[in-house]
N, C-alpha and C. Protein backbone atom coordinates (compact mmCIF):
# COMPACT_ATOMS: atom_id res chain seq x y z
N UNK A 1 32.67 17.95 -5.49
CA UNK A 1 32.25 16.77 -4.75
C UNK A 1 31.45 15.86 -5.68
N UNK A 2 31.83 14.43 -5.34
CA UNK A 2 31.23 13.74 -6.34
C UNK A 2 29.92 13.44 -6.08
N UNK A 3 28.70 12.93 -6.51
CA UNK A 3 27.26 12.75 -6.47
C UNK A 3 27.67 11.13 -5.26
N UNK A 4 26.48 10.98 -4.61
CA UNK A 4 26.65 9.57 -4.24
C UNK A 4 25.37 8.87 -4.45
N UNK A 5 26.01 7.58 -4.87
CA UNK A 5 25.02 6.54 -5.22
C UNK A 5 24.94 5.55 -4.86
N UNK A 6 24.07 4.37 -5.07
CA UNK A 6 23.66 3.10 -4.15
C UNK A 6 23.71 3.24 -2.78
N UNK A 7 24.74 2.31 -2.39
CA UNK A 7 25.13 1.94 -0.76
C UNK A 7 25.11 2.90 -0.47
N UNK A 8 26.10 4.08 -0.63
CA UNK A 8 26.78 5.36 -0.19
C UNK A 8 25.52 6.04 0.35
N UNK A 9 24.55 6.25 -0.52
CA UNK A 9 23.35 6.99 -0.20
C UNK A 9 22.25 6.25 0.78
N UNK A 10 22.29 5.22 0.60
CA UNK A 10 21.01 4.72 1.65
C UNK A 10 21.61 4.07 2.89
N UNK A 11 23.10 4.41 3.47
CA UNK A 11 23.77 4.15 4.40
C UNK A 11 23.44 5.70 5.19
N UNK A 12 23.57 6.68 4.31
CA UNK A 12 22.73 7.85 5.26
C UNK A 12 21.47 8.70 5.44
N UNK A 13 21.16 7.85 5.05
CA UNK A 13 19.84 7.91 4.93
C UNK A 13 19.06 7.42 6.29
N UNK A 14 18.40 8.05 6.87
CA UNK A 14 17.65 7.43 7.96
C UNK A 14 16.25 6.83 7.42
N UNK A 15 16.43 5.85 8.19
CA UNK A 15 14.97 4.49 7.56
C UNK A 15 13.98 4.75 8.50
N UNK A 16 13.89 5.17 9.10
CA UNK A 16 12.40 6.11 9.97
C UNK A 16 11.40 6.82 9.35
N UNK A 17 9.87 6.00 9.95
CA UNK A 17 8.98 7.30 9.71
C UNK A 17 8.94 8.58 10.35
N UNK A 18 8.23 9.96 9.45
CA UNK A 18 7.98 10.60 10.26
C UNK A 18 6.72 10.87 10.83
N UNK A 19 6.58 11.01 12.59
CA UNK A 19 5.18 10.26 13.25
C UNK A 19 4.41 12.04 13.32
N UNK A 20 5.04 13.12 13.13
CA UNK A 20 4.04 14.26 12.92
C UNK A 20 2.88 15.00 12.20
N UNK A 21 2.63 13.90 11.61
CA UNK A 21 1.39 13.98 10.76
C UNK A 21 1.62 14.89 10.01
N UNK A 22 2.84 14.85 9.42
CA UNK A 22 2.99 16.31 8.04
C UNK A 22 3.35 15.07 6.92
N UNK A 23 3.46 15.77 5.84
CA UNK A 23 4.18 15.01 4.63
C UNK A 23 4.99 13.99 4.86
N UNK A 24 5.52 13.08 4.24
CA UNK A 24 6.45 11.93 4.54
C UNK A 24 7.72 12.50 4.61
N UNK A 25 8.43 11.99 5.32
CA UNK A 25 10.06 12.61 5.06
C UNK A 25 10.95 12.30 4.18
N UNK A 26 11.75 12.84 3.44
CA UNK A 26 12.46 12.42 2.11
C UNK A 26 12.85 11.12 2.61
N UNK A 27 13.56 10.90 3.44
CA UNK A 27 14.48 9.48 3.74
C UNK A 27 13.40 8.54 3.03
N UNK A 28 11.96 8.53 3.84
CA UNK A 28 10.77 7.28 3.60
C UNK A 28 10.70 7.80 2.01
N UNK A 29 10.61 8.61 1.17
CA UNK A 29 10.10 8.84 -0.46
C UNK A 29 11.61 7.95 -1.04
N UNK A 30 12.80 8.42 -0.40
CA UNK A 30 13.79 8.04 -1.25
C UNK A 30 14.03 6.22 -1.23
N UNK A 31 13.54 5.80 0.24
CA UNK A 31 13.43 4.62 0.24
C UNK A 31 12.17 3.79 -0.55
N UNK A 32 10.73 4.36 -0.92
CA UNK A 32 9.88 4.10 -1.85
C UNK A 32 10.44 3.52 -2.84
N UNK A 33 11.20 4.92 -3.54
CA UNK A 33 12.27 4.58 -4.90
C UNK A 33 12.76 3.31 -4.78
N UNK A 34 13.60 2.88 -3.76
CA UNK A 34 14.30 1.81 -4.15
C UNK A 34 13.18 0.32 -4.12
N UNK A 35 12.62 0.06 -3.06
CA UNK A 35 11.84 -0.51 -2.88
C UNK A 35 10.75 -0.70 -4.10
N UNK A 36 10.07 0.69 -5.04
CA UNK A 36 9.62 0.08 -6.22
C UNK A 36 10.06 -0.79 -7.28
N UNK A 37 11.68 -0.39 -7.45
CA UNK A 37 12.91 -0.69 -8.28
C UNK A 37 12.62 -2.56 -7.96
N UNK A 38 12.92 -2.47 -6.81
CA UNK A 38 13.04 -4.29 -6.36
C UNK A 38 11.41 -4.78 -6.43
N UNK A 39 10.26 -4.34 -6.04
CA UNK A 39 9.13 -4.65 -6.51
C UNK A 39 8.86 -4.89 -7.77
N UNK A 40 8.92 -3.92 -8.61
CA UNK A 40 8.99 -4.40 -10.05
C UNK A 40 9.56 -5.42 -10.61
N UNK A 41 11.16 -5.36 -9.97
CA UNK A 41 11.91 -6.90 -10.57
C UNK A 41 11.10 -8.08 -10.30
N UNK A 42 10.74 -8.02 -8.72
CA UNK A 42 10.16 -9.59 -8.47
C UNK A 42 8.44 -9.56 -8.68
N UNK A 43 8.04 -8.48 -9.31
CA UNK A 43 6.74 -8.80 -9.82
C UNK A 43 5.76 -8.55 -8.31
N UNK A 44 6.31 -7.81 -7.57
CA UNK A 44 5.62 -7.86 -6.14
C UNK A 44 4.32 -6.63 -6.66
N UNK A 45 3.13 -6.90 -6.80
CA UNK A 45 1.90 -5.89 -7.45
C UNK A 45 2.10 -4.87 -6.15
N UNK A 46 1.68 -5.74 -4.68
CA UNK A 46 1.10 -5.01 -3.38
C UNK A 46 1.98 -3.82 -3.29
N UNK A 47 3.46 -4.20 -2.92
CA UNK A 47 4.48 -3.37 -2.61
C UNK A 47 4.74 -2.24 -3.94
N UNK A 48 4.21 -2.70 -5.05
CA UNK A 48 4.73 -1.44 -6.45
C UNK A 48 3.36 -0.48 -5.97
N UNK A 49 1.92 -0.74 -5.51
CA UNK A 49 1.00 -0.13 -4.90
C UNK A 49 1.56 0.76 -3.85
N UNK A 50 1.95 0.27 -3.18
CA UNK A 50 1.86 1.22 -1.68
C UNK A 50 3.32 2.03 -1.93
N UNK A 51 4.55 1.37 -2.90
CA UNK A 51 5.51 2.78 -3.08
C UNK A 51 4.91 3.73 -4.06
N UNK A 52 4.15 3.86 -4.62
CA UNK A 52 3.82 4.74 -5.40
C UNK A 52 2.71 5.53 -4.59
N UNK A 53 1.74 5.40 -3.50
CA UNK A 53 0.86 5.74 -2.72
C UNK A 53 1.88 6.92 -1.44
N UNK A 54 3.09 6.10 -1.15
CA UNK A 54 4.03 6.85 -0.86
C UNK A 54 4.61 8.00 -1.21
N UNK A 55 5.15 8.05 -2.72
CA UNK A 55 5.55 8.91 -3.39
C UNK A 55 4.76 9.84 -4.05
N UNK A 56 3.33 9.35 -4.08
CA UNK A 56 2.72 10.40 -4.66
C UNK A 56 1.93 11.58 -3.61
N UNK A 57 1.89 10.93 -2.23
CA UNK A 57 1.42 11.15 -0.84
C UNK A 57 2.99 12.40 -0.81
N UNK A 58 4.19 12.47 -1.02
CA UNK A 58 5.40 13.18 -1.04
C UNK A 58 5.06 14.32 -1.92
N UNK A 59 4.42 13.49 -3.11
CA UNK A 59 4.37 14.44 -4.60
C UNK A 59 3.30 16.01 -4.26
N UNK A 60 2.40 15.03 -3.45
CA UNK A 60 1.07 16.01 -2.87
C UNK A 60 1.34 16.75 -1.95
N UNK A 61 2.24 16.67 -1.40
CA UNK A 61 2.35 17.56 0.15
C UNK A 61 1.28 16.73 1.22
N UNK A 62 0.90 15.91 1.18
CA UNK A 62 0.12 14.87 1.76
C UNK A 62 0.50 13.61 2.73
N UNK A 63 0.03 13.31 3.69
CA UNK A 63 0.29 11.84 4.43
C UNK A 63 0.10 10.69 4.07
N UNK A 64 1.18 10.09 3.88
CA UNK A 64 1.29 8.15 2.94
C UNK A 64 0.15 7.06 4.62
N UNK A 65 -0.41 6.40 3.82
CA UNK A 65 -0.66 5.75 5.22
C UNK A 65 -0.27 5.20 5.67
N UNK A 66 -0.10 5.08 7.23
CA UNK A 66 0.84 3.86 7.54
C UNK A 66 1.19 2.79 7.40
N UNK A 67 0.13 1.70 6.87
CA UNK A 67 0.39 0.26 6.20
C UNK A 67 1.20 0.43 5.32
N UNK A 68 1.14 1.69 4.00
CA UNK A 68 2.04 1.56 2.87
C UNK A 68 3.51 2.24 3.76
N UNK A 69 3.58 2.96 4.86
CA UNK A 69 4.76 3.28 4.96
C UNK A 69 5.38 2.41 5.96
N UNK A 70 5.33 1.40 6.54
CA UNK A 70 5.98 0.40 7.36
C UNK A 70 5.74 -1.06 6.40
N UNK A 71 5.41 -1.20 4.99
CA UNK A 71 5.43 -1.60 4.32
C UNK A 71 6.67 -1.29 3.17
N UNK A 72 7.08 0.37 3.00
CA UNK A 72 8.45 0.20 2.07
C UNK A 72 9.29 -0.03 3.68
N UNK A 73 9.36 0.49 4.81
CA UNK A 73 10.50 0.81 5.38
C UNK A 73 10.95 -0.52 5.96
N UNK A 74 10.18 -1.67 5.78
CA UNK A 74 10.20 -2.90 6.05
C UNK A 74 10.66 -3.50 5.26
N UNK A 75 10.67 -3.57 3.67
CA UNK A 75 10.68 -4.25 2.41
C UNK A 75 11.66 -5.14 2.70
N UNK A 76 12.97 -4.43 2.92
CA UNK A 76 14.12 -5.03 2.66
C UNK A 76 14.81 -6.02 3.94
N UNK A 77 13.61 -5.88 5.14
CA UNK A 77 13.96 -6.26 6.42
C UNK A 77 13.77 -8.04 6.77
């Protein structure tokens, strides 16, 4: 089976937080990723802040806060 990438992957991907107060759910870390990718291009400081607060909140076994996480899951909205 081949790997999937771009579209392919963030078409199944669910764009939801998760509201159980555990760790972030991969979908929200994998969407961080992209969302830093496009932050960086357009020089956005706030948004390269709060995906990395995200991902490192993933990295920790830890909770992202909600401003930074309805902040990536919004980015592109």
């Amino acid at each position: 089976m081949l790997p999937q990438f771009g579209t392919a992957v963030r078409k199944s991907k669910s764009l939801t937080a998760e509201t159980s107060g555990s760790a972030p759910e991969k979908a929200t870390v994998d969407v961080a990723w992209l969302v830093l990718e496009a932050a960086n291009d357009l020089g956005d400081h706030a948004a390269i802040e709060a995906c990395r607060r995200v991902i490192d909140a993933e990295l920790n076994g830890t909770v992202a806060g909600s401003s930074d996480t309805d902040l990536v899951l919004g980015y592109f909205r």
